[in-house]
C-alpha atoms as a PDB file:
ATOM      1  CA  UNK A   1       4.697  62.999 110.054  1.00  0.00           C
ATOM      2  CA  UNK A   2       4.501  66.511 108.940  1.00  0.00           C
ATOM      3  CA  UNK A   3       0.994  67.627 110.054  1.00  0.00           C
ATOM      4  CA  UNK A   4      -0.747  70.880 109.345  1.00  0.00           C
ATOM      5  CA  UNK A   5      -1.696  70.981 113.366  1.00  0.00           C
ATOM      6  CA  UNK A   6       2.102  70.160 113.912  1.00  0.00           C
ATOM      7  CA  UNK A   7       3.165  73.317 111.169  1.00  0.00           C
ATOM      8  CA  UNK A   8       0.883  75.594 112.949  1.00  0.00           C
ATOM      9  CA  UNK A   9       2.293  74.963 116.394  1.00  0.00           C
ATOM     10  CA  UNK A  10       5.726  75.446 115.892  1.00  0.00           C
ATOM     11  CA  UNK A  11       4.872  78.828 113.711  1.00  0.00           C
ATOM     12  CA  UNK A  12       2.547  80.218 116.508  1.00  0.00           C
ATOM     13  CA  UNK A  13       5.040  79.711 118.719  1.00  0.00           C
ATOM     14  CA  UNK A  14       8.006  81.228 116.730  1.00  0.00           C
ATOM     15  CA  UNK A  15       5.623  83.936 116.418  1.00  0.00           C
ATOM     16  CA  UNK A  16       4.815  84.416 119.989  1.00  0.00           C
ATOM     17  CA  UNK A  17       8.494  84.498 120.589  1.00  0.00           C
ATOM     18  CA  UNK A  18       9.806  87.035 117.675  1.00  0.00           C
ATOM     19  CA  UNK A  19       6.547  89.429 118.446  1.00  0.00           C
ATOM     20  CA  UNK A  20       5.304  88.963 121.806  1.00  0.00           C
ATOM     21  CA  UNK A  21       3.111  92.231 121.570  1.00  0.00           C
ATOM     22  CA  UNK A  22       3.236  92.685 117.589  1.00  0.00           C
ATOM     23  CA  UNK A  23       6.312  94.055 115.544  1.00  0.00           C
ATOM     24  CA  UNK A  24       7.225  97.581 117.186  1.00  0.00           C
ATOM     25  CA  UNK A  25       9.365  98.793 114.135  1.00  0.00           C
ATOM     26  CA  UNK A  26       7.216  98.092 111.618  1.00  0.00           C
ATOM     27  CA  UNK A  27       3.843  99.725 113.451  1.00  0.00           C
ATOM     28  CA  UNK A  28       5.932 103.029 113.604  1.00  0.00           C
ATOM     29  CA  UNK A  29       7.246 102.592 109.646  1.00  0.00           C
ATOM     30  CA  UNK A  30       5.196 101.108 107.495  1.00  0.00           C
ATOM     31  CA  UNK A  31       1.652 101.986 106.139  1.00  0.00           C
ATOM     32  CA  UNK A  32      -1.032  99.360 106.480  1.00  0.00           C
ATOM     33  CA  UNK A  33      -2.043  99.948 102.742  1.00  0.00           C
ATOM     34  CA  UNK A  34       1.729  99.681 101.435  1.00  0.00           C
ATOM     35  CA  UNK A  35       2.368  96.889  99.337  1.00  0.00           C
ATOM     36  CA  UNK A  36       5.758  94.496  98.769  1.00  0.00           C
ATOM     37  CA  UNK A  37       7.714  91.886  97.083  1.00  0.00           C
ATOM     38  CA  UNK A  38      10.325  90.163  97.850  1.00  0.00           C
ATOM     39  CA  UNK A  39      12.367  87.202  96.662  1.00  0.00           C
ATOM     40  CA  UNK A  40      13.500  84.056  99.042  1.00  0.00           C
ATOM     41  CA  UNK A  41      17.548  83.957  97.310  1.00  0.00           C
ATOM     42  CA  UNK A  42      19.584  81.318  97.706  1.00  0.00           C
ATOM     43  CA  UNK A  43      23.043  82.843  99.041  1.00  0.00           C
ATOM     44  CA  UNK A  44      25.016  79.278  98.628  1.00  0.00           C
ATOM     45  CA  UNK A  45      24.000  76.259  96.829  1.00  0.00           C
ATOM     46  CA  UNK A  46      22.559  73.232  98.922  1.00  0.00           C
ATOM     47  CA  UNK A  47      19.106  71.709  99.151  1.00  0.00           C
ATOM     48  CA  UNK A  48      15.545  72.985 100.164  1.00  0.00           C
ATOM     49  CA  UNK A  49      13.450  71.941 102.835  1.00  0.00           C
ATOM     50  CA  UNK A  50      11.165  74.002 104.738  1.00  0.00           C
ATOM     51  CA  UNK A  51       8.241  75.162 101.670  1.00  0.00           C
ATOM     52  CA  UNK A  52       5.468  73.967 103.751  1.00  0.00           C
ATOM     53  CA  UNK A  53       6.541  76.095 106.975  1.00  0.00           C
ATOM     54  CA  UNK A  54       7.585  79.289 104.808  1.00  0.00           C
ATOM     55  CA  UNK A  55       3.838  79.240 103.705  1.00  0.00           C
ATOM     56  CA  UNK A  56       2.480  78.925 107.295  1.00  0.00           C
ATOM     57  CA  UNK A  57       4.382  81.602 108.628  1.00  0.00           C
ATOM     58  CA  UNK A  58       3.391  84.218 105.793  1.00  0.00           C
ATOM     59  CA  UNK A  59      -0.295  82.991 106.027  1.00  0.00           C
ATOM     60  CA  UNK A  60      -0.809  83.144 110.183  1.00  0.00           C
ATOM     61  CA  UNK A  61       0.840  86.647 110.135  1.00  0.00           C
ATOM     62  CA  UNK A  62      -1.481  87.960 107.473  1.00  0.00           C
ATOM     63  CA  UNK A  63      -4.018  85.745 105.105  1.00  0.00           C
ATOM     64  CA  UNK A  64      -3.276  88.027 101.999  1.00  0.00           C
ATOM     65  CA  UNK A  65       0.641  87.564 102.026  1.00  0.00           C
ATOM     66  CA  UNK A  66       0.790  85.470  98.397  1.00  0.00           C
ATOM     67  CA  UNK A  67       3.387  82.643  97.862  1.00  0.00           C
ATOM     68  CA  UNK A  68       4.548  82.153  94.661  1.00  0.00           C
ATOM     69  CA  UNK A  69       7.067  80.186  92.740  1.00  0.00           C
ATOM     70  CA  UNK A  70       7.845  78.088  95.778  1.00  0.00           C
ATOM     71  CA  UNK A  71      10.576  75.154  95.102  1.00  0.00           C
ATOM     72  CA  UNK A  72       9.594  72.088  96.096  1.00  0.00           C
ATOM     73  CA  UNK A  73      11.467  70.325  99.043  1.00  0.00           C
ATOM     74  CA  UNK A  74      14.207  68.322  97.758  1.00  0.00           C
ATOM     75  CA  UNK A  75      14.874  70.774  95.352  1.00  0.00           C
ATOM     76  CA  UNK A  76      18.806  71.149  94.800  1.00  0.00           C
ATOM     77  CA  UNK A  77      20.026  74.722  94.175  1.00  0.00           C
ATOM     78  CA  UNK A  78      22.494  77.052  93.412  1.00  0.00           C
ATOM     79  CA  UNK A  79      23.597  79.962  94.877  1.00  0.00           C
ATOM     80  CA  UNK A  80      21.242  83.517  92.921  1.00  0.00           C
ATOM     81  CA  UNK A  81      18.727  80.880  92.878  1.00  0.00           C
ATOM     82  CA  UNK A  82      14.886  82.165  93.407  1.00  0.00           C
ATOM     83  CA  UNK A  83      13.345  79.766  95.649  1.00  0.00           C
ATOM     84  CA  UNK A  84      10.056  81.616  96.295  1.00  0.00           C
ATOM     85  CA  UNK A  85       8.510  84.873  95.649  1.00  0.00           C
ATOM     86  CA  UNK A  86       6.327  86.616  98.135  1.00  0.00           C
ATOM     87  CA  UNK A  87       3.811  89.684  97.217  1.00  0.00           C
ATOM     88  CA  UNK A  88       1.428  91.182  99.768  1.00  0.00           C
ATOM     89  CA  UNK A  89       0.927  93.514 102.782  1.00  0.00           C
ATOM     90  CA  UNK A  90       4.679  94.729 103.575  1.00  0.00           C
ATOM     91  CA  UNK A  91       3.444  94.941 107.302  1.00  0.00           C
ATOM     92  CA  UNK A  92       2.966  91.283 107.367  1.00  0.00           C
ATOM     93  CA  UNK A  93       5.788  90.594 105.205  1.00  0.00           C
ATOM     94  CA  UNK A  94       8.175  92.487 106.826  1.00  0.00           C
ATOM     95  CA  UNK A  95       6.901  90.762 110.603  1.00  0.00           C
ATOM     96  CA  UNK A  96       6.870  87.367 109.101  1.00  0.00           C
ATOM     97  CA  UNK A  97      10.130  87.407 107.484  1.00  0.00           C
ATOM     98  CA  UNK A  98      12.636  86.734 110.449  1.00  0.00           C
ATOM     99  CA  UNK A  99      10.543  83.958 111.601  1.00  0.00           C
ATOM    100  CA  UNK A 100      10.504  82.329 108.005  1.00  0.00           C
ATOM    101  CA  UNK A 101      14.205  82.790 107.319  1.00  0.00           C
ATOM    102  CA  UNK A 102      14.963  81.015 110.441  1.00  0.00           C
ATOM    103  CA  UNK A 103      12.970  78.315 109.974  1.00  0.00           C
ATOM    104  CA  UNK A 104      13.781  77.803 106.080  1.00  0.00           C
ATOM    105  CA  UNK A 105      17.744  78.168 106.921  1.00  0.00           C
ATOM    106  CA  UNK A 106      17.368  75.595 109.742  1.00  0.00           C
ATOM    107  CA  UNK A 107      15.717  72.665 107.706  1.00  0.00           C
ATOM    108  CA  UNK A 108      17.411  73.448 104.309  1.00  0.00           C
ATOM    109  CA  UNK A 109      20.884  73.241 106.232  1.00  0.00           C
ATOM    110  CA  UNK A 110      19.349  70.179 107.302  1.00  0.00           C
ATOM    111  CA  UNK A 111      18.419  68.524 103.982  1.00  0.00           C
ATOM    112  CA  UNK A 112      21.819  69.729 102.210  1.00  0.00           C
ATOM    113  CA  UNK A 113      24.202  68.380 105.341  1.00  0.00           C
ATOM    114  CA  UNK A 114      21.607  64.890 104.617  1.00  0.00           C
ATOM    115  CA  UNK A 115      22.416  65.230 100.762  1.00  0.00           C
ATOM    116  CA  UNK A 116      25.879  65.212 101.615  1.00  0.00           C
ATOM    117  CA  UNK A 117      25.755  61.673 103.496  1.00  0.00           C
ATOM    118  CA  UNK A 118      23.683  60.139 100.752  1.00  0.00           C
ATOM    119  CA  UNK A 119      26.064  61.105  97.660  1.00  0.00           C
ATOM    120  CA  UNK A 120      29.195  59.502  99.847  1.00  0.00           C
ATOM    121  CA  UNK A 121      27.078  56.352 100.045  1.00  0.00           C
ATOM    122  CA  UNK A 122      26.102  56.343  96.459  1.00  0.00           C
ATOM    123  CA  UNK A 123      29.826  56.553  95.621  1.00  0.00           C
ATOM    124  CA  UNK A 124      30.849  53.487  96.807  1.00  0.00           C
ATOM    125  CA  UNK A 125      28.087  51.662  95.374  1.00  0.00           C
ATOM    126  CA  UNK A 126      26.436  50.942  98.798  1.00  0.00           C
ATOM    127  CA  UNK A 127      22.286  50.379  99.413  1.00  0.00           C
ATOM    128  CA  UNK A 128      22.972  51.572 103.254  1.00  0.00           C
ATOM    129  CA  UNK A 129      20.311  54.300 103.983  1.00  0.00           C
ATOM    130  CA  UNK A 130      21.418  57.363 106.055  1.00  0.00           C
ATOM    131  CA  UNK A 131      19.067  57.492 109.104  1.00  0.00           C
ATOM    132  CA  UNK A 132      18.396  60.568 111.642  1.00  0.00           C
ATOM    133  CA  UNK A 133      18.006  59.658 114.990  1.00  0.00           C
ATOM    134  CA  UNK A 134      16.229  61.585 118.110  1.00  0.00           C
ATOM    135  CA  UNK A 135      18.712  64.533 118.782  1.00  0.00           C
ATOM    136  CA  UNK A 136      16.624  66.882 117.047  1.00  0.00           C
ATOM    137  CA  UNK A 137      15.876  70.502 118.579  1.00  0.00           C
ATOM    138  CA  UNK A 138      12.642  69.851 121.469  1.00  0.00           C
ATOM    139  CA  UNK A 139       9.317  70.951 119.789  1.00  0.00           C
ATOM    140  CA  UNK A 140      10.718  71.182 116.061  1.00  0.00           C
ATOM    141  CA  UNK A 141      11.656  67.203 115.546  1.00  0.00           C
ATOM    142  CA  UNK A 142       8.917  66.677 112.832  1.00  0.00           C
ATOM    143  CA  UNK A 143      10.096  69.880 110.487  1.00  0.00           C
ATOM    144  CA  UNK A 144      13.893  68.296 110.922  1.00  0.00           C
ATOM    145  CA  UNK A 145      12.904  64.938 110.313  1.00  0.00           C
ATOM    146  CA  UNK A 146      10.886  66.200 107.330  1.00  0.00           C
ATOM    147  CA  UNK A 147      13.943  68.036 106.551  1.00  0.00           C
ATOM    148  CA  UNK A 148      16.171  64.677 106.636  1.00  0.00           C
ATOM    149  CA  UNK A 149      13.721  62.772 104.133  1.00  0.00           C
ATOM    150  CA  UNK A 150      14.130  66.175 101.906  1.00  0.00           C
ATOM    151  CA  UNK A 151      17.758  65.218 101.947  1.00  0.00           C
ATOM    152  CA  UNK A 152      17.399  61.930 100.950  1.00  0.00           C
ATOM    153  CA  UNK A 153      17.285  60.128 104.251  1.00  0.00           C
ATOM    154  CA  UNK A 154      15.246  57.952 105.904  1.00  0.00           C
ATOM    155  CA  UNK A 155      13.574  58.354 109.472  1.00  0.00           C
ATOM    156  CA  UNK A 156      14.748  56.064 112.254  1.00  0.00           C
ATOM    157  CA  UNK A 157      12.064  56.217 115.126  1.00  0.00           C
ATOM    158  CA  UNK A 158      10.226  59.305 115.804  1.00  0.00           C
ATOM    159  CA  UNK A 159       9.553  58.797 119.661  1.00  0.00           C
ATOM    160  CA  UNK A 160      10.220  56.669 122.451  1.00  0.00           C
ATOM    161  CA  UNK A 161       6.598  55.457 121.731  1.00  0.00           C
ATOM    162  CA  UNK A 162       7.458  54.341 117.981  1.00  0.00           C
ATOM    163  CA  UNK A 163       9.758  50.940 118.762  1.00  0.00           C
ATOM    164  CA  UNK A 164      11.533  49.094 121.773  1.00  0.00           C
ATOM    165  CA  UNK A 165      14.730  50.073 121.490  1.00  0.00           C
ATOM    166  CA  UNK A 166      17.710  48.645 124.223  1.00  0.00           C
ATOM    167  CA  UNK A 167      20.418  50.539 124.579  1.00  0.00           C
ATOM    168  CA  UNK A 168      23.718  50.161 126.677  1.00  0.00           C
ATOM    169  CA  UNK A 169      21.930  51.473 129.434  1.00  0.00           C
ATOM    170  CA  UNK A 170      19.268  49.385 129.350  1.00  0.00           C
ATOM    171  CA  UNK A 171      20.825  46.730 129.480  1.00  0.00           C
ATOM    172  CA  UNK A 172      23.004  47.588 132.012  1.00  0.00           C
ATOM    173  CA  UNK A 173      20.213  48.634 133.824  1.00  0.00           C
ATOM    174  CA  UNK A 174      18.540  44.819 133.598  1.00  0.00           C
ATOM    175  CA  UNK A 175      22.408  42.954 134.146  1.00  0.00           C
ATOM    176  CA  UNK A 176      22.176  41.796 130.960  1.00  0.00           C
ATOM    177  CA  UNK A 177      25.297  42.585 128.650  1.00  0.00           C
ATOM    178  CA  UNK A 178      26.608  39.116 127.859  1.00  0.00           C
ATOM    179  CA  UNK A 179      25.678  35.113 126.399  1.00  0.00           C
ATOM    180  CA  UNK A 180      22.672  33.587 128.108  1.00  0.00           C
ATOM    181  CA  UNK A 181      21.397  36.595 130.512  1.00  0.00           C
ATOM    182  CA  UNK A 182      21.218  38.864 126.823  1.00  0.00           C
ATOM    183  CA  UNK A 183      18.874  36.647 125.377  1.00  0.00           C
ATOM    184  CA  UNK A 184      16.591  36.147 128.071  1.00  0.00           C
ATOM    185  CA  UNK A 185      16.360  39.615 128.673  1.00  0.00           C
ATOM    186  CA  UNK A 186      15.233  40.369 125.533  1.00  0.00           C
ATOM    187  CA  UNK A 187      12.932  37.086 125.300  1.00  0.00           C
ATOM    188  CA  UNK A 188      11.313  38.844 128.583  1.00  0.00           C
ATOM    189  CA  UNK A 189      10.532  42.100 126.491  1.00  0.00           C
ATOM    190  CA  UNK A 190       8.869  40.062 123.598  1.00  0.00           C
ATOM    191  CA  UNK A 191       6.550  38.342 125.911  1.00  0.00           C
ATOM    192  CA  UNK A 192       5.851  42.431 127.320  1.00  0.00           C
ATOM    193  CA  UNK A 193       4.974  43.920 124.091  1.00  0.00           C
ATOM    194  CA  UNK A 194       2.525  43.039 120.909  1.00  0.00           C
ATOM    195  CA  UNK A 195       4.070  40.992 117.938  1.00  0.00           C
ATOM    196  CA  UNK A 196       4.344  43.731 115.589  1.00  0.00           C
ATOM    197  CA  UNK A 197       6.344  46.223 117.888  1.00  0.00           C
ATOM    198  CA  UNK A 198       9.848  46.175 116.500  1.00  0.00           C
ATOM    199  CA  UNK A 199      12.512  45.822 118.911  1.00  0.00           C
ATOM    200  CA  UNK A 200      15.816  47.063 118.087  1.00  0.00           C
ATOM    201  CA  UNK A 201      19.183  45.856 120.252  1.00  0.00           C
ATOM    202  CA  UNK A 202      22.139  48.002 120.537  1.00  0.00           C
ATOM    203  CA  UNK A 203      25.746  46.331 121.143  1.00  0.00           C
ATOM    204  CA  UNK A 204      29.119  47.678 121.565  1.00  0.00           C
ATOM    205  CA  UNK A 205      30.973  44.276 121.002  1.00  0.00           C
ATOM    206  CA  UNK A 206      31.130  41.748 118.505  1.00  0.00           C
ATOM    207  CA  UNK A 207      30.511  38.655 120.679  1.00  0.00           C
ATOM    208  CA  UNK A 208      26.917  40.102 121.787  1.00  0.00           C
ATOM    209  CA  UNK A 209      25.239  39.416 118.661  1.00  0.00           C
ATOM    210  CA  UNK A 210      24.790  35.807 118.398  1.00  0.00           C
ATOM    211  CA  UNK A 211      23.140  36.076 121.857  1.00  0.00           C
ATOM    212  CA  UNK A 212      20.984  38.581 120.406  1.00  0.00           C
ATOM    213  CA  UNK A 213      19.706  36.917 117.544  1.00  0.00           C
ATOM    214  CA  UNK A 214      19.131  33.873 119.639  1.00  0.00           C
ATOM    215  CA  UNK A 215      16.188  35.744 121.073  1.00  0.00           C
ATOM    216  CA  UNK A 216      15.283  36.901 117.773  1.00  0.00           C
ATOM    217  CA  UNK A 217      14.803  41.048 117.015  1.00  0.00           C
ATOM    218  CA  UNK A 218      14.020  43.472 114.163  1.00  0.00           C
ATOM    219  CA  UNK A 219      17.417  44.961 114.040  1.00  0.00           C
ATOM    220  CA  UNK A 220      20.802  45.852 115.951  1.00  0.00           C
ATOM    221  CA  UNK A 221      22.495  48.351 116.220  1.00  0.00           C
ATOM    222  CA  UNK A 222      26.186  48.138 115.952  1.00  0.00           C
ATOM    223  CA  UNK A 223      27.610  51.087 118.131  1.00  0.00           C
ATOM    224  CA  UNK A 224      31.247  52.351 117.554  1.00  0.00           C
ATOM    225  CA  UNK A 225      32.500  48.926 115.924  1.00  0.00           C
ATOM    226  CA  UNK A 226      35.871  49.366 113.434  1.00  0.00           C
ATOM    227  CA  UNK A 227      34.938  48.326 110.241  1.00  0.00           C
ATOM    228  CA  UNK A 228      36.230  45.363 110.416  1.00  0.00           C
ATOM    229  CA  UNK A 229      34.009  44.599 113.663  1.00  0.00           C
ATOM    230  CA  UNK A 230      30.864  46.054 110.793  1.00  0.00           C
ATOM    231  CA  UNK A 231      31.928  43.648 108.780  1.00  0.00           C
ATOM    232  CA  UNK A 232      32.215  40.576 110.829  1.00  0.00           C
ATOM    233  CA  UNK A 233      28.947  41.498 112.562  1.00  0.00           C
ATOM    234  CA  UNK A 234      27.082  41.910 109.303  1.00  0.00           C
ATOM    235  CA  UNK A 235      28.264  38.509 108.689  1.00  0.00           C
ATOM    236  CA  UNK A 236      27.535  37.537 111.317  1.00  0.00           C
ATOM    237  CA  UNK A 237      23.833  38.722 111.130  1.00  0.00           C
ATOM    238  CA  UNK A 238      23.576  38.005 107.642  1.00  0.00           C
ATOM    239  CA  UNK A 239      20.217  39.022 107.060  1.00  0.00           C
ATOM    240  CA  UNK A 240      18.401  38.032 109.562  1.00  0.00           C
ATOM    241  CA  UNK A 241      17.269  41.109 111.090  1.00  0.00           C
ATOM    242  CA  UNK A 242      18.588  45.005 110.119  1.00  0.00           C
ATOM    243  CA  UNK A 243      22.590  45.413 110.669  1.00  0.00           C
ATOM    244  CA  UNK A 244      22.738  49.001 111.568  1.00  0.00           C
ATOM    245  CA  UNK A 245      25.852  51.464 112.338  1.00  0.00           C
ATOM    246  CA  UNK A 246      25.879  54.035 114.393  1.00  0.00           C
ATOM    247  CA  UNK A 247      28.780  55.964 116.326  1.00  0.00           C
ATOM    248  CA  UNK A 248      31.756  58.091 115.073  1.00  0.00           C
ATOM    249  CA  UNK A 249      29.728  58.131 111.516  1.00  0.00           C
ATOM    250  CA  UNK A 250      30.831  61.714 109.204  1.00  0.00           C
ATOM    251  CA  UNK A 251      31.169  62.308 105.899  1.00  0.00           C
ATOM    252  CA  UNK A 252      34.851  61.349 106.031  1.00  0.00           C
ATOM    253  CA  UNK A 253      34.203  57.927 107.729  1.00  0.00           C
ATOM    254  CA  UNK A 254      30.847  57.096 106.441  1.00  0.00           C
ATOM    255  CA  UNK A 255      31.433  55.808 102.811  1.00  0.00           C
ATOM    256  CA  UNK A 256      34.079  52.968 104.474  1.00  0.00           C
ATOM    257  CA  UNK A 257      31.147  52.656 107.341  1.00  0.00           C
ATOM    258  CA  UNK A 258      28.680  51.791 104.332  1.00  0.00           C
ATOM    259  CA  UNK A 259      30.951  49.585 102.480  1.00  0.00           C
ATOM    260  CA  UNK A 260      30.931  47.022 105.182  1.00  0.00           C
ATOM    261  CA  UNK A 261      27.215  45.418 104.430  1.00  0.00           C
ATOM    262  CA  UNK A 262      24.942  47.253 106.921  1.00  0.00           C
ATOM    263  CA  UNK A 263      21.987  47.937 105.960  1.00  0.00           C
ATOM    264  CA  UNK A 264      21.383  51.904 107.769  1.00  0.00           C
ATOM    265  CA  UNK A 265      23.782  54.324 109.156  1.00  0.00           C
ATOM    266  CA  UNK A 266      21.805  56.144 111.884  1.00  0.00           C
ATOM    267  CA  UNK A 267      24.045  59.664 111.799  1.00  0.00           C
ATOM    268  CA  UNK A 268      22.829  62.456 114.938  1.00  0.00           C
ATOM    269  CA  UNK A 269      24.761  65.275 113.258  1.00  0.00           C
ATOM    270  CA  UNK A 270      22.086  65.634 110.865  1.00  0.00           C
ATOM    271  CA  UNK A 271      20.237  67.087 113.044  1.00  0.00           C
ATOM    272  CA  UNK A 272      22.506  68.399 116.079  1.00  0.00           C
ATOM    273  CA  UNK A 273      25.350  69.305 113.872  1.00  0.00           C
ATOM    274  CA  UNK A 274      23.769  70.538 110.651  1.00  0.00           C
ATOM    275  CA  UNK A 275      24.370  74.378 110.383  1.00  0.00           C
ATOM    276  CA  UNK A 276      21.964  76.878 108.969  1.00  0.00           C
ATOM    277  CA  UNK A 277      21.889  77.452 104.996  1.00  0.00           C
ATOM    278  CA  UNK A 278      22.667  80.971 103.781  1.00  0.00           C
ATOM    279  CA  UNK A 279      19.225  82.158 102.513  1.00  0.00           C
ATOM    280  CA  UNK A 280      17.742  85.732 102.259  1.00  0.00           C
ATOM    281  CA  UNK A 281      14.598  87.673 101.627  1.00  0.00           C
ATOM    282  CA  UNK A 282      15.404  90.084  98.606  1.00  0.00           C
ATOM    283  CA  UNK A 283      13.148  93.233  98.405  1.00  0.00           C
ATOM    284  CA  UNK A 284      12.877  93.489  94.373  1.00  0.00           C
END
């Protein structure tokens, strides 16, 4: 969740990183009593995400900065478009500007790469959601999972805190890949943890899933099947628990990925891969 304490962290930081000991150029140029407006421009089309850090930036460098016209997130756009105004001090405008940019570019690349996933599902007709997953950027995982929902995702787990989740390694880890020792490991979890923490199974081949549903689960995870192994484990599954896909999933594979039946495609290029939108800060 997107928190005002979380927003001012990750700006003060920024801050504290772009002008350790205040903005040399600008003390030496600019006039405290000058005035300025700019324009937040759009120099390619894609989709906004980021309106909520843009303001926090502007307001910690100097209260009197004014935000206007500010799209909201989600907002598709094309390239010329005016996506905010901002009128105020051109000291703190000018300091504040860098920071903004960066993080504005960041999360709107973010939501348009996320936009992109969701209209390849919708062609094919599918109701799989597009999911994030944790390889987001330490310290800015909220503003890119934000981003994500901008885009028309969904949110898989936000920490390691959120849900039980067994991966490869875990199980590995416990000697339980295969039939009877699969189940009981995961029986032993359930009796660890409270009823209503969801616990989530990752497999890599087809004939771990019956063992897994024996002990019962909120979802699996179906890591770097074929589709046809997608298809025979969401058959397998059939609807007994959350068929997710993850592995190998782009834009050119994940419309086939969603045609199979599963129910989320968990993609970590959404965040890890998604390169910065083209925006800029127009002086009018």
């Amino acid at each position: 969740m997107l928190t005002s304490k979380i927003l001012a962290t990750a700006v003060d930081r920024a801050l504290a990183e772009d002008a350790p000991w205040g903005d040399a150029t600008v003390a030496a140029s600019i006039p405290a009593d000058m005035q300025f407006t700019a324009h937040l421009v759009a120099r390619e089309p894609g989709v906004f995400a980021g309106g909520a850090v843009w303001q926090e930036t502007f307001r910690q460098v100097d209260a009197n900065i004014l935000v206007t016209d500010l799209v909201a997130d989600g907002t598709a756009f094309s390239t010329h478009d005016v996506l905010a105004t901002v009128t105020g001090p051109a000291a703190g405008v000018l300091t504040a500007e860098r920071v903004a940019l960066n993080f504005t570019q960041r999360l709107s690349g973010i939501a348009t790469l996320t936009s992109r996933f969701v209209a390849r599902v919708a062609e094919v007709g599918a109701p799989a959601r597009i999911a994030d997953t944790r390889k987001t950027t330490p310290g800015l995982r909220a503003l890119e999972k934000h981003a994500v929902v901008a885009g028309g995702g969904v949110n898989h787990r936000f920490s390691l805190s959120d849900a039980i989740m067994l991966k490869d390694n875990h199980l590995a880890a416990l000697a339980a890949t295969d039939d009877a020792s699969l189940t009981d490991a995961i029986n032993k979890v359930k009796a660890a943890v409270g009823h209503t923490t969801p616990i989530i199974v990752e497999v890599d081949r087809v004939e771990q899933i019956n063992p897994v549903l024996a002990a019962g689960v909120t979802g699996i995870l179906l890591d770097n099947f074929s589709l046809e192994q997608l298809r025979t484990g969401v058959e397998l599954i059939a609807g007994r628990c959350v068929a997710e896909a993850s592995g190998g999933v782009n834009l050119a594979t994940v419309a086939g990925i969603a045609a199979t039946g599963v129910d989320i495609i968990s993609v970590g290029a959404l965040t890890h891969g998604a390169a910065a939108l083209d925006l800029g800060l127009d002086a009018t």
